[in-house]
PDB file of N, CA and C in Angstrom:
ATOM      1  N   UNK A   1     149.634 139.652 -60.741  1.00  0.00           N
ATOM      2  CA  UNK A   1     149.048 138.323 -60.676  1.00  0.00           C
ATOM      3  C   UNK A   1     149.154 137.636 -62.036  1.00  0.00           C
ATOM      4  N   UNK A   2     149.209 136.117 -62.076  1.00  0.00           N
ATOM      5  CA  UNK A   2     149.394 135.642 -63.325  1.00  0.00           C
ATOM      6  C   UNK A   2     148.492 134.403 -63.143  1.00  0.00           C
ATOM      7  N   UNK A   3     147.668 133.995 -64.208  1.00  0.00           N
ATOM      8  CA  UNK A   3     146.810 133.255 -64.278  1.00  0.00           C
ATOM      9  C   UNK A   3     147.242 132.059 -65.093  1.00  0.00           C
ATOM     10  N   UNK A   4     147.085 131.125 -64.652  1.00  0.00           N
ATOM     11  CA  UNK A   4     147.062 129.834 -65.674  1.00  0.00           C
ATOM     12  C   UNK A   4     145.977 129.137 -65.662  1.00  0.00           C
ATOM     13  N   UNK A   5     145.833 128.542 -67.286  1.00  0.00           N
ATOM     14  CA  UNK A   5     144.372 128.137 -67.740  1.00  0.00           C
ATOM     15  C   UNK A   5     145.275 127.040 -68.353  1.00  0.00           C
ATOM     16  N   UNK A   6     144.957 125.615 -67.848  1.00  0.00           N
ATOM     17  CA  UNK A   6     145.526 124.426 -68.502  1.00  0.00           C
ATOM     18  C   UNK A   6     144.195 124.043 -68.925  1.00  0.00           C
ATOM     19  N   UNK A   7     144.356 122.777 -70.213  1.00  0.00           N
ATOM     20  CA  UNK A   7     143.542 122.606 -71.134  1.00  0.00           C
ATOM     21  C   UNK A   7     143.721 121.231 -71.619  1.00  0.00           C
ATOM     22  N   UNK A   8     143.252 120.319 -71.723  1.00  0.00           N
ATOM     23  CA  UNK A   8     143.264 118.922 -72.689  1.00  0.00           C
ATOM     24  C   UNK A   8     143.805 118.010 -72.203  1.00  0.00           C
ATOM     25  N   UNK A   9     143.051 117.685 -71.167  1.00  0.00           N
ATOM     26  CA  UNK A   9     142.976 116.534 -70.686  1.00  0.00           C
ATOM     27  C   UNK A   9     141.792 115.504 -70.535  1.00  0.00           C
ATOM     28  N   UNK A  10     141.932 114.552 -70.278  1.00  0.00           N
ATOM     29  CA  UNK A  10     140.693 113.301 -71.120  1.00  0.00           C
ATOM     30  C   UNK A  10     140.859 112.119 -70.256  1.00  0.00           C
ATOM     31  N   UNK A  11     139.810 111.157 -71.099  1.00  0.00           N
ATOM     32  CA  UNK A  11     140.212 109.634 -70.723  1.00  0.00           C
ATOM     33  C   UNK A  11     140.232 109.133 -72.350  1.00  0.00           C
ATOM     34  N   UNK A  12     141.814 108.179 -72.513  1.00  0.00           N
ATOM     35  CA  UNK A  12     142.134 108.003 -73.090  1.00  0.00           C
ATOM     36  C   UNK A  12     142.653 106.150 -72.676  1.00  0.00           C
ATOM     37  N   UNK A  13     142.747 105.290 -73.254  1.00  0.00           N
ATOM     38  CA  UNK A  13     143.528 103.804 -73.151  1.00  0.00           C
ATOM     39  C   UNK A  13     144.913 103.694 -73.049  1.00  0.00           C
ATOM     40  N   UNK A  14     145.129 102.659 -72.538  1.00  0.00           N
ATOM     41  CA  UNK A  14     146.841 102.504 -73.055  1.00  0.00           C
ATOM     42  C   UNK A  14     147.342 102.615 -74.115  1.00  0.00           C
ATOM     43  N   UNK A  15     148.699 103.690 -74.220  1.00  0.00           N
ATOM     44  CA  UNK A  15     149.200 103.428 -75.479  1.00  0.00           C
ATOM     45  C   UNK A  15     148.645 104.992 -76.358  1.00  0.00           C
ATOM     46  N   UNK A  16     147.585 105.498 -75.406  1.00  0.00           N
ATOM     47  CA  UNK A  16     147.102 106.644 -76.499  1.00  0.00           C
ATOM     48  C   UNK A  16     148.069 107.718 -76.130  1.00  0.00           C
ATOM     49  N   UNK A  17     147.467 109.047 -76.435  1.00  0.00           N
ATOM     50  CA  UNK A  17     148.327 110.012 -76.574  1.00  0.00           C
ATOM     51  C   UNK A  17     147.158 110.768 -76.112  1.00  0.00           C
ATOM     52  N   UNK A  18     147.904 112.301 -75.471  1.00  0.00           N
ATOM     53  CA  UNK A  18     146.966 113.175 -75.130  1.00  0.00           C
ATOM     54  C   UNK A  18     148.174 114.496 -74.847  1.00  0.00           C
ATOM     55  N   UNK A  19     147.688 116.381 -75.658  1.00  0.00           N
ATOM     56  CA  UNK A  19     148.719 117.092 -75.557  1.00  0.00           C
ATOM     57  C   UNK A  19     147.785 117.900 -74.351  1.00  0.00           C
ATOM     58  N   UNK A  20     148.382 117.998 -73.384  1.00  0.00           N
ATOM     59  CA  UNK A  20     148.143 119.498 -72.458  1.00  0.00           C
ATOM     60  C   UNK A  20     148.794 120.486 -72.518  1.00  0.00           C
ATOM     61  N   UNK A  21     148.000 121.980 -72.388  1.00  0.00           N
ATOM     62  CA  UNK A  21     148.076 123.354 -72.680  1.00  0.00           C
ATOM     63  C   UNK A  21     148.138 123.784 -71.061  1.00  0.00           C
ATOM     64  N   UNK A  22     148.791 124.893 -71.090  1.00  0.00           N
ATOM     65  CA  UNK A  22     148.762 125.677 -70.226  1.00  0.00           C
ATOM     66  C   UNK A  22     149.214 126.901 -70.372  1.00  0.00           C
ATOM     67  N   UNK A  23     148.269 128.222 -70.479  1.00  0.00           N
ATOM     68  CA  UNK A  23     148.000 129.511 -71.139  1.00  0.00           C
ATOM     69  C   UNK A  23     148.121 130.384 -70.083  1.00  0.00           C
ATOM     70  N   UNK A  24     149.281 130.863 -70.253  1.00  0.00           N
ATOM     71  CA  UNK A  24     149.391 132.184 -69.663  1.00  0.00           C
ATOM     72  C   UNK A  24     149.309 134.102 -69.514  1.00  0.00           C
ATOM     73  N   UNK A  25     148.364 134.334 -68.512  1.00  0.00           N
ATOM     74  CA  UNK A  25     148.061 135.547 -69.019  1.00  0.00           C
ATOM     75  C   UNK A  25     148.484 136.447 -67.394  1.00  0.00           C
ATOM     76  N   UNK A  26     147.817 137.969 -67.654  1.00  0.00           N
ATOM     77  CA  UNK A  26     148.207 138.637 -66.707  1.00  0.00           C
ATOM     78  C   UNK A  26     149.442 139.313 -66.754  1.00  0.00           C
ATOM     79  N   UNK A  27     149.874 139.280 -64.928  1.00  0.00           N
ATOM     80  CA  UNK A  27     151.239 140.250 -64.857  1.00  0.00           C
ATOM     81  C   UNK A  27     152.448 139.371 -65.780  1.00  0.00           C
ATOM     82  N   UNK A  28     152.844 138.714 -66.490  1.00  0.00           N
ATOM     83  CA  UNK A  28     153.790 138.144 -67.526  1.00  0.00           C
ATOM     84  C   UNK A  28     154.101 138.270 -68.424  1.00  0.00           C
ATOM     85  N   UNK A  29     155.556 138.780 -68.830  1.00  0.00           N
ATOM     86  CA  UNK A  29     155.234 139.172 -70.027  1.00  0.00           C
ATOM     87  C   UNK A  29     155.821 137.667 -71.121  1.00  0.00           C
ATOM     88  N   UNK A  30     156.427 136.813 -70.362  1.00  0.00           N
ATOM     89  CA  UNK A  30     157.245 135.326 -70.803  1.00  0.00           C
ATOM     90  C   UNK A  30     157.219 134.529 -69.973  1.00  0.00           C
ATOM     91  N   UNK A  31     156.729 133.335 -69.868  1.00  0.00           N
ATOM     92  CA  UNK A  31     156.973 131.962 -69.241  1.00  0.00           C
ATOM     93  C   UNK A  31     158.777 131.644 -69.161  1.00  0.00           C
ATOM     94  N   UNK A  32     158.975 131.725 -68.170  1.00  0.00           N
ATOM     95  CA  UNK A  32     160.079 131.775 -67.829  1.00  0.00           C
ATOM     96  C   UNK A  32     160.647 130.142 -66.849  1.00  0.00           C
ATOM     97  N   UNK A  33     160.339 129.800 -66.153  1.00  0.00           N
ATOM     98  CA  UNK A  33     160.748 128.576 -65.513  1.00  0.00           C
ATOM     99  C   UNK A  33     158.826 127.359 -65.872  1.00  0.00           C
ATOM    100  N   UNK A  34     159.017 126.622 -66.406  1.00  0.00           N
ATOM    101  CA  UNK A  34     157.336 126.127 -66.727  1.00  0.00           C
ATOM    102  C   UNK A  34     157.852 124.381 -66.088  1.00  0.00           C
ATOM    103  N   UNK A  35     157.306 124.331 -65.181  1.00  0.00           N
ATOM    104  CA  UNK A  35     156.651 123.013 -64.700  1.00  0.00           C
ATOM    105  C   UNK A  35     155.211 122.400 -65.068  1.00  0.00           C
ATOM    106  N   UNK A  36     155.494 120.815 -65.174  1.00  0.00           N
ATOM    107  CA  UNK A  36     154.512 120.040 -65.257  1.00  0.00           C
ATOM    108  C   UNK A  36     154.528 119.217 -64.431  1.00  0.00           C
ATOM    109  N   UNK A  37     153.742 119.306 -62.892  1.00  0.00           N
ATOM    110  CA  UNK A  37     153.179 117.917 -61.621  1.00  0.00           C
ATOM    111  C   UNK A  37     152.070 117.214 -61.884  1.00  0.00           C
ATOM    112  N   UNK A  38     151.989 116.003 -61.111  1.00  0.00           N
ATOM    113  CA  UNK A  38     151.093 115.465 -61.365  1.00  0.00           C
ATOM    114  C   UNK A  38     150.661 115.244 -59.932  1.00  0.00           C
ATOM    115  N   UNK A  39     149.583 114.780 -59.688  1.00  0.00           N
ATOM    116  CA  UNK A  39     149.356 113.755 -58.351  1.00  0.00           C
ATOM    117  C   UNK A  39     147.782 112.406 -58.655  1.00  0.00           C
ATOM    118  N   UNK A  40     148.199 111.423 -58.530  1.00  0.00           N
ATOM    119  CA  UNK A  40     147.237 110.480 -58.396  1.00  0.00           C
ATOM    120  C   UNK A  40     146.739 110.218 -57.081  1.00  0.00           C
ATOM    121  N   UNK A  41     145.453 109.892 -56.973  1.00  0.00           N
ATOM    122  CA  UNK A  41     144.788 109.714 -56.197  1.00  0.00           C
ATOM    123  C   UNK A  41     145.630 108.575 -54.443  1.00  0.00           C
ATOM    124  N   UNK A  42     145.671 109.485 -53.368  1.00  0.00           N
ATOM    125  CA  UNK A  42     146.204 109.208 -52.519  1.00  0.00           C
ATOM    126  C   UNK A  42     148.019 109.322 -52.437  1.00  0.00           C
ATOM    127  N   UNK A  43     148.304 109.919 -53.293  1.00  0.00           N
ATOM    128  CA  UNK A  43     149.785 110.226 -53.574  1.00  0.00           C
ATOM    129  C   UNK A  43     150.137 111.341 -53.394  1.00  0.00           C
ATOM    130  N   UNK A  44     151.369 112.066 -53.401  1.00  0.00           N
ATOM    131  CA  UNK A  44     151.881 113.056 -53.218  1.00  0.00           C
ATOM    132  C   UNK A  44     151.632 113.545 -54.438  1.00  0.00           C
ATOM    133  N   UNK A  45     152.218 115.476 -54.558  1.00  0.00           N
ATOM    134  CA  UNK A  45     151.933 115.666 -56.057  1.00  0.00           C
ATOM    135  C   UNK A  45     153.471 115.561 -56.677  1.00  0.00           C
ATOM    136  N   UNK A  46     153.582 115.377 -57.917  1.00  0.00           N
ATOM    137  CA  UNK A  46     155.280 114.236 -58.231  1.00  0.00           C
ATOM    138  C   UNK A  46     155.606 115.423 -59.620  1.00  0.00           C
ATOM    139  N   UNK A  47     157.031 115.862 -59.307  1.00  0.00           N
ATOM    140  CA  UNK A  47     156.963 116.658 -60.050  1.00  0.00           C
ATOM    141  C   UNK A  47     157.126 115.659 -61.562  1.00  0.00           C
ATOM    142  N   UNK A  48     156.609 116.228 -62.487  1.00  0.00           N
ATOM    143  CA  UNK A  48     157.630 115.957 -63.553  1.00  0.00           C
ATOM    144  C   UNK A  48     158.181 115.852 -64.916  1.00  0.00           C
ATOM    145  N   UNK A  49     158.216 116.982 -65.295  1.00  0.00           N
ATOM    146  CA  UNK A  49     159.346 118.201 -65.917  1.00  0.00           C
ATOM    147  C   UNK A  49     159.329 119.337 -65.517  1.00  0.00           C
ATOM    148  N   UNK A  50     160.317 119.659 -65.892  1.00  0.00           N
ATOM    149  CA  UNK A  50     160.564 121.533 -65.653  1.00  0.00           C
ATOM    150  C   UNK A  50     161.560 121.548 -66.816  1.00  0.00           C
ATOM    151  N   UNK A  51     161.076 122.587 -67.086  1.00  0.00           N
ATOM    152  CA  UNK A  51     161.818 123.452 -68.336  1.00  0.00           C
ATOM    153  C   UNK A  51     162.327 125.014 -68.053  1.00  0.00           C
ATOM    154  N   UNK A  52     163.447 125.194 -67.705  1.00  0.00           N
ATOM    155  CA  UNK A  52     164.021 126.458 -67.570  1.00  0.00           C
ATOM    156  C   UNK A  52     163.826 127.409 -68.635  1.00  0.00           C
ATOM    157  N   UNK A  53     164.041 128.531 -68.637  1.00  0.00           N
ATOM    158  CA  UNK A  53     164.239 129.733 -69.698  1.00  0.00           C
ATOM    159  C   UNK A  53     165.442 129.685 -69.903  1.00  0.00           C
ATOM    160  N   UNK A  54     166.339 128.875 -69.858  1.00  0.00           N
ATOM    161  CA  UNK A  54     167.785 128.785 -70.751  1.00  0.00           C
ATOM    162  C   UNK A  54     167.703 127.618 -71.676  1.00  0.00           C
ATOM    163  N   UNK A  55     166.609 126.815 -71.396  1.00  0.00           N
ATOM    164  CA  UNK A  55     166.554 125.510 -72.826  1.00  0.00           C
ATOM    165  C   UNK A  55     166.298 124.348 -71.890  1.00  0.00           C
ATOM    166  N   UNK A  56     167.146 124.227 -70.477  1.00  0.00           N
ATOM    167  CA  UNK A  56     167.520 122.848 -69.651  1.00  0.00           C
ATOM    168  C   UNK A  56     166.193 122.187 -69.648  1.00  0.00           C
ATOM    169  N   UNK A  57     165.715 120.934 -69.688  1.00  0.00           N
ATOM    170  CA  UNK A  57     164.534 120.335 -69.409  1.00  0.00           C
ATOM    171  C   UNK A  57     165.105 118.772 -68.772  1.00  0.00           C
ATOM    172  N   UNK A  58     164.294 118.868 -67.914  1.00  0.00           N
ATOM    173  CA  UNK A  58     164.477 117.457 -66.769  1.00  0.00           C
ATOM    174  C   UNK A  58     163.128 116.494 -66.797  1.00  0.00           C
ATOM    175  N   UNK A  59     162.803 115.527 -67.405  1.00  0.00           N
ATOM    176  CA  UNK A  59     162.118 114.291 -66.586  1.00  0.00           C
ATOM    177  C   UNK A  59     162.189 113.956 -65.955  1.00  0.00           C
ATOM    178  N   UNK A  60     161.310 113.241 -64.740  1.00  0.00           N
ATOM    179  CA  UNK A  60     161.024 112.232 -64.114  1.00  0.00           C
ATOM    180  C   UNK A  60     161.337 111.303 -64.942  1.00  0.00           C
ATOM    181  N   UNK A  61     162.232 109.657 -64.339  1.00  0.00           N
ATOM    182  CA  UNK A  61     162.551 108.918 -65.480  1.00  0.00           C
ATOM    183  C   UNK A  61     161.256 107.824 -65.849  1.00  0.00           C
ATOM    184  N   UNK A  62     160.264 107.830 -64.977  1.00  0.00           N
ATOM    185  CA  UNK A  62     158.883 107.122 -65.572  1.00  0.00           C
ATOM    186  C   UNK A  62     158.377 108.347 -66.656  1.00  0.00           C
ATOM    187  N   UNK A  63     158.486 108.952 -66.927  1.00  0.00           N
ATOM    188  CA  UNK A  63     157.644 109.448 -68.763  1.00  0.00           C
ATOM    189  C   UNK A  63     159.248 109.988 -69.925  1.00  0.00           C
ATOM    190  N   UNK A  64     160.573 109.528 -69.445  1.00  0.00           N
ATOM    191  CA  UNK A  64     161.310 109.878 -70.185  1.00  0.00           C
ATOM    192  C   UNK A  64     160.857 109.280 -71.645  1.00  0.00           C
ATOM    193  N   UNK A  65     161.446 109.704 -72.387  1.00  0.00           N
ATOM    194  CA  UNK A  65     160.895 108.772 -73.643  1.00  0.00           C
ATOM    195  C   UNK A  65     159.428 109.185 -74.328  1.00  0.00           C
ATOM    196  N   UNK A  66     158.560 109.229 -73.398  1.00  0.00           N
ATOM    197  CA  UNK A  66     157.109 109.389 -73.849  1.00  0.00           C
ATOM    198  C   UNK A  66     156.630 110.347 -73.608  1.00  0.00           C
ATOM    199  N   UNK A  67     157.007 111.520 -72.591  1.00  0.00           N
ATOM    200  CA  UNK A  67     156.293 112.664 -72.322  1.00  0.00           C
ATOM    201  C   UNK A  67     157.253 113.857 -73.043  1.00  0.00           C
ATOM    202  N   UNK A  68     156.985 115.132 -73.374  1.00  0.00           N
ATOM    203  CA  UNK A  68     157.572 116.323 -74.209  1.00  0.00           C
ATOM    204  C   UNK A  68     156.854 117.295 -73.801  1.00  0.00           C
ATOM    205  N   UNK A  69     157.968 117.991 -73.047  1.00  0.00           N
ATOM    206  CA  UNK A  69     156.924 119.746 -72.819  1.00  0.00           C
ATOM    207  C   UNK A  69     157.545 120.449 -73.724  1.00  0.00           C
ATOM    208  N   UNK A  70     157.171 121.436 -74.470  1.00  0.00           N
ATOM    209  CA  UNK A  70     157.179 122.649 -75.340  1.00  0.00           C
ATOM    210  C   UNK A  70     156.682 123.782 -74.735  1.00  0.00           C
ATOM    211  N   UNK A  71     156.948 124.449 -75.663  1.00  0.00           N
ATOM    212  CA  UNK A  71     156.368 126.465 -75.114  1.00  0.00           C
ATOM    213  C   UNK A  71     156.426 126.886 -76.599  1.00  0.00           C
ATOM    214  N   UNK A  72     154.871 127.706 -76.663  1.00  0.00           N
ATOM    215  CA  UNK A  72     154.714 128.494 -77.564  1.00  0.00           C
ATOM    216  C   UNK A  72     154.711 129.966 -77.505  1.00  0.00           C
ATOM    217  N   UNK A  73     156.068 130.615 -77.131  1.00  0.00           N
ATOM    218  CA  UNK A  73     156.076 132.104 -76.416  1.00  0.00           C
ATOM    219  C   UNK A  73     155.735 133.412 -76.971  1.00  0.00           C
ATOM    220  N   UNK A  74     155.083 132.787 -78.095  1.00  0.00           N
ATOM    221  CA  UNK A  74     153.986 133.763 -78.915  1.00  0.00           C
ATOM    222  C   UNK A  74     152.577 133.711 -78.282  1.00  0.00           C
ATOM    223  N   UNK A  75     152.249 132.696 -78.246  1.00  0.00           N
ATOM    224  CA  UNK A  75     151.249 132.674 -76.887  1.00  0.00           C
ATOM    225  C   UNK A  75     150.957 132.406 -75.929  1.00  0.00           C
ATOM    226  N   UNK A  76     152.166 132.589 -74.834  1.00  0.00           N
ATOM    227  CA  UNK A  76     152.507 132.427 -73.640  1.00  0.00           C
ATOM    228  C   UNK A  76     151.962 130.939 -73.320  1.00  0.00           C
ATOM    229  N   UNK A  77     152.236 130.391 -73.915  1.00  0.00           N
ATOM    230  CA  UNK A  77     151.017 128.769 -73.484  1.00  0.00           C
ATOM    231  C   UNK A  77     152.654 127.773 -73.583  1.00  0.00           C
ATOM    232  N   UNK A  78     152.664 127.085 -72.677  1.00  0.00           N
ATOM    233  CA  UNK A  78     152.740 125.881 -72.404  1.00  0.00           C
ATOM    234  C   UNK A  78     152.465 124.465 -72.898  1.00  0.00           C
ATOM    235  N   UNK A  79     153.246 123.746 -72.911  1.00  0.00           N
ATOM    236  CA  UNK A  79     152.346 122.257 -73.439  1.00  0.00           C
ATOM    237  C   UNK A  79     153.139 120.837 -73.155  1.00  0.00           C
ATOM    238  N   UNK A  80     152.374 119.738 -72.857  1.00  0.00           N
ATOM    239  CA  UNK A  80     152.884 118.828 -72.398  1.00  0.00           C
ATOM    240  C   UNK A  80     152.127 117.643 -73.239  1.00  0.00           C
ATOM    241  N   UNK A  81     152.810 117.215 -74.365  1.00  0.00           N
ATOM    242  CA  UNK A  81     152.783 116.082 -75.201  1.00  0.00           C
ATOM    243  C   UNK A  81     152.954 114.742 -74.273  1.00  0.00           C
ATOM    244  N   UNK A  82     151.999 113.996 -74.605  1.00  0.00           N
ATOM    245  CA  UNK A  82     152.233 112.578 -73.461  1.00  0.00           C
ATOM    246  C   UNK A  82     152.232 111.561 -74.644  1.00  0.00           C
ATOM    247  N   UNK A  83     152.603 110.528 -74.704  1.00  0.00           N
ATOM    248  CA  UNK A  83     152.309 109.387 -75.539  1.00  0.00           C
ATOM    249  C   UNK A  83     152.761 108.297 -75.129  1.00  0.00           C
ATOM    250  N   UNK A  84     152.485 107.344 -75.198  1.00  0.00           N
ATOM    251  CA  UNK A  84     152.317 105.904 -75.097  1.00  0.00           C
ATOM    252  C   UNK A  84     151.493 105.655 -73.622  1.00  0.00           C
ATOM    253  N   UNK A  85     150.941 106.260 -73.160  1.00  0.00           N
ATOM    254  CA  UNK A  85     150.484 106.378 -71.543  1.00  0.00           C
ATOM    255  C   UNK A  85     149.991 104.979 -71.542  1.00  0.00           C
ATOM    256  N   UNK A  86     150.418 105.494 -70.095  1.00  0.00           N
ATOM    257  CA  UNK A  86     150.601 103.720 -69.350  1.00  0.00           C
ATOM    258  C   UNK A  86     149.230 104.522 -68.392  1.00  0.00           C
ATOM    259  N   UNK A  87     148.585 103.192 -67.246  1.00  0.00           N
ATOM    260  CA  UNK A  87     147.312 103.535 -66.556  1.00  0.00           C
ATOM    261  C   UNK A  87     147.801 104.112 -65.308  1.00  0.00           C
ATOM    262  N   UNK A  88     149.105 103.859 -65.143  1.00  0.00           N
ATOM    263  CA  UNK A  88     150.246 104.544 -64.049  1.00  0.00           C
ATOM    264  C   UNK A  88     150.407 106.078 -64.390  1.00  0.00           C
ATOM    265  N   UNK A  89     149.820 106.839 -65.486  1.00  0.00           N
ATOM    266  CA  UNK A  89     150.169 107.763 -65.482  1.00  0.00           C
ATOM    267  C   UNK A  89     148.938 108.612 -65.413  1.00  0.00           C
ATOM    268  N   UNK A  90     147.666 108.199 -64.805  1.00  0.00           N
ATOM    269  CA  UNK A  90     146.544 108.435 -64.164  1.00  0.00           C
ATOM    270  C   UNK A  90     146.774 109.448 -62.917  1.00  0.00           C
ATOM    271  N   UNK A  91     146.305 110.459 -63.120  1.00  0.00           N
ATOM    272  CA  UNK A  91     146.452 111.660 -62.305  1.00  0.00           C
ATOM    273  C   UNK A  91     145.712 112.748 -62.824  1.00  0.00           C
ATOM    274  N   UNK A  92     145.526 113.713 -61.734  1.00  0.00           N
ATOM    275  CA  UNK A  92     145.336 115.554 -61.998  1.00  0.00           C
ATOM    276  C   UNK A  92     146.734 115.850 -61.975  1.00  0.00           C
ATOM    277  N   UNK A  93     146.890 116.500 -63.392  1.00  0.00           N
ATOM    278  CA  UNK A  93     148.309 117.244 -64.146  1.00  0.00           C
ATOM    279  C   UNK A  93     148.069 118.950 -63.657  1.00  0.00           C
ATOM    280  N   UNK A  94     149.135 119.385 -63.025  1.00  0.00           N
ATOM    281  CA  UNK A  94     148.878 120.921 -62.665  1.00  0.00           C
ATOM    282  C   UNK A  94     150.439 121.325 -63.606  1.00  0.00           C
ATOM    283  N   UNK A  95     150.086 122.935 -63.878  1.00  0.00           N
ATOM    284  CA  UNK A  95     150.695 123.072 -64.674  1.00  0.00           C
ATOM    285  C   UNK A  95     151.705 124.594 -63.481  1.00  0.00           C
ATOM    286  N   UNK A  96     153.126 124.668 -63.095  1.00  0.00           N
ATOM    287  CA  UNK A  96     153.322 125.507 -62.300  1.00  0.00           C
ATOM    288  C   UNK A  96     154.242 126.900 -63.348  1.00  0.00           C
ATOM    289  N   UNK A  97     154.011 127.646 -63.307  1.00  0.00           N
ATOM    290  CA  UNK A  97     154.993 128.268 -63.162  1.00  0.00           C
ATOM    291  C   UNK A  97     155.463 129.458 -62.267  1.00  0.00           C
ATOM    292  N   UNK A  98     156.561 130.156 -62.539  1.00  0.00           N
ATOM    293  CA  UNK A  98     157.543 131.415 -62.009  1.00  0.00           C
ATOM    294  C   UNK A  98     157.672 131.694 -61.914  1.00  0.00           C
ATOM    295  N   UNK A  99     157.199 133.180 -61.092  1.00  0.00           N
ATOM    296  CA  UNK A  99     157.055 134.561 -61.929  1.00  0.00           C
ATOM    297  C   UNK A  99     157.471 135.633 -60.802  1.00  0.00           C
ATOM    298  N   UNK A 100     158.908 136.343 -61.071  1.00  0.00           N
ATOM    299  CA  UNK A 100     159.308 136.978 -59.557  1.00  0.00           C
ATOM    300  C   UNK A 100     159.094 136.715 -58.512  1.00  0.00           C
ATOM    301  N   UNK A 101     159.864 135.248 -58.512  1.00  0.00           N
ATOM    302  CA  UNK A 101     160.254 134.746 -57.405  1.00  0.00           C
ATOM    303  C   UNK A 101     158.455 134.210 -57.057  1.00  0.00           C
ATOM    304  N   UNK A 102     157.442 133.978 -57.513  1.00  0.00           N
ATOM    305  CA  UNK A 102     155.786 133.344 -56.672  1.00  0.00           C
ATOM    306  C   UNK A 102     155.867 132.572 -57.731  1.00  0.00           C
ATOM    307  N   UNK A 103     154.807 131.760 -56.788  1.00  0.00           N
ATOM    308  CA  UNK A 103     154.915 130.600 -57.932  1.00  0.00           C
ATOM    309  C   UNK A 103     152.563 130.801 -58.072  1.00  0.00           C
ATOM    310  N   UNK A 104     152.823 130.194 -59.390  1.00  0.00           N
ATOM    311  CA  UNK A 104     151.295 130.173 -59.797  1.00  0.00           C
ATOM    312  C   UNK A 104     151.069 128.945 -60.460  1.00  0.00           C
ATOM    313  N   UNK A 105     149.717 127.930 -60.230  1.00  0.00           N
ATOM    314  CA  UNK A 105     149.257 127.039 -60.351  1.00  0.00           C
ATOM    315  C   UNK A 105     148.007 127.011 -61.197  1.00  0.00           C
ATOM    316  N   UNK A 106     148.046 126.352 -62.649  1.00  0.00           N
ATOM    317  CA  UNK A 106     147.258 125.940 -63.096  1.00  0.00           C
ATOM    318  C   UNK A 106     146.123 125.626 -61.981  1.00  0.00           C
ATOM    319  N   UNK A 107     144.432 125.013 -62.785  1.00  0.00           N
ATOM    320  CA  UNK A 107     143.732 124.502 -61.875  1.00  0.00           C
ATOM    321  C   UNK A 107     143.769 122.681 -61.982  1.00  0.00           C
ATOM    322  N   UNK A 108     144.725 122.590 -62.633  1.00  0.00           N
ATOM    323  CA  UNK A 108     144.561 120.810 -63.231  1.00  0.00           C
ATOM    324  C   UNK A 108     143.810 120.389 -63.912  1.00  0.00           C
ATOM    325  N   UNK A 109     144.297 119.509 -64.567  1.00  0.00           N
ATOM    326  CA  UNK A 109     143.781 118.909 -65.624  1.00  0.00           C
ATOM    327  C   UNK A 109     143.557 117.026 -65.401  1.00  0.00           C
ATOM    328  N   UNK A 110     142.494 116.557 -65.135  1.00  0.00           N
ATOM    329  CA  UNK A 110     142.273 114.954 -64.899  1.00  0.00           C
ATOM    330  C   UNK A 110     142.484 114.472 -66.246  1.00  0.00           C
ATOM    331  N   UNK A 111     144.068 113.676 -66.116  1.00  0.00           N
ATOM    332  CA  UNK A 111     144.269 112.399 -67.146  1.00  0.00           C
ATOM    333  C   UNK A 111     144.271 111.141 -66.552  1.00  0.00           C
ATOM    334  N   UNK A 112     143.114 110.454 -67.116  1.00  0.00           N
ATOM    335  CA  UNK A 112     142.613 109.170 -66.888  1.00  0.00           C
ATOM    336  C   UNK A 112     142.801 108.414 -68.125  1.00  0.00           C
ATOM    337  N   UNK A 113     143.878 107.070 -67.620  1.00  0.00           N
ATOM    338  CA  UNK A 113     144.463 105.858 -68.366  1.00  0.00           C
ATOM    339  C   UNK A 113     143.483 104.716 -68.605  1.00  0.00           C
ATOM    340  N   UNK A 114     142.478 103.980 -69.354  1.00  0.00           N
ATOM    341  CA  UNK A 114     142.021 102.852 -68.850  1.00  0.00           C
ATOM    342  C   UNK A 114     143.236 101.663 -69.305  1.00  0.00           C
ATOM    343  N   UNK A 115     143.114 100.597 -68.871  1.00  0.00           N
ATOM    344  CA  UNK A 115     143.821  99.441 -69.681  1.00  0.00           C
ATOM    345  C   UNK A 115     143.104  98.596 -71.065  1.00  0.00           C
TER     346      UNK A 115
END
């Protein structure tokens, strides 16, 4: 079993910045495929990034530019740098990852945009 504990999320204005964590423990010994979804209220959940264990990383093209996931694989943690947030980017952020073939889900994290 592998546990994820995401972390740092807020209410913040337009234009601010906010970094989310997501800490991995348990059966893992490396974060290996690390997704970041979102879903806003009455929406589907939207993926968007994924970062492979070969380097590849994909945006959604609404946070290209402004959003950055990293990995700190010294401490299995995860992270998703946001900046310039728009009130469109108002959602619970779940953090997924990979792990022989199952997949495991953060519990989310509520980022709230005001204008």
């Amino acid at each position: 079993q592998v546990q994820l504990v995401e972390s740092g999320g807020g209410l913040v204005q337009a234009g601010g910045s906010l970094r989310l964590s997501c800490a991995a423990s348990g059966s893992i010994y490396r974060i290996n495929v690390l997704r970041w979804y979102r879903q806003a209220p009455g929406k589907q959940r939207e993926l968007v990034v994924t970062s492979s264990g070969g380097g590849g990383i994909n945006y959604v093209d609404s946070v290209k530019g402004r959003f950055t996931i990293s990995r700190d694989n010294a401490k299995n943690t995860g992270y998703l740098q946001m900046n310039n947030l728009r009130v469109e980017d108002t959602a619970v952020y779940y953090c997924n990852v990979v792990e022989l073939g199952a997949n495991y889900w953060g519990q989310g994290t509520q980022v709230t945009v005001s204008s």
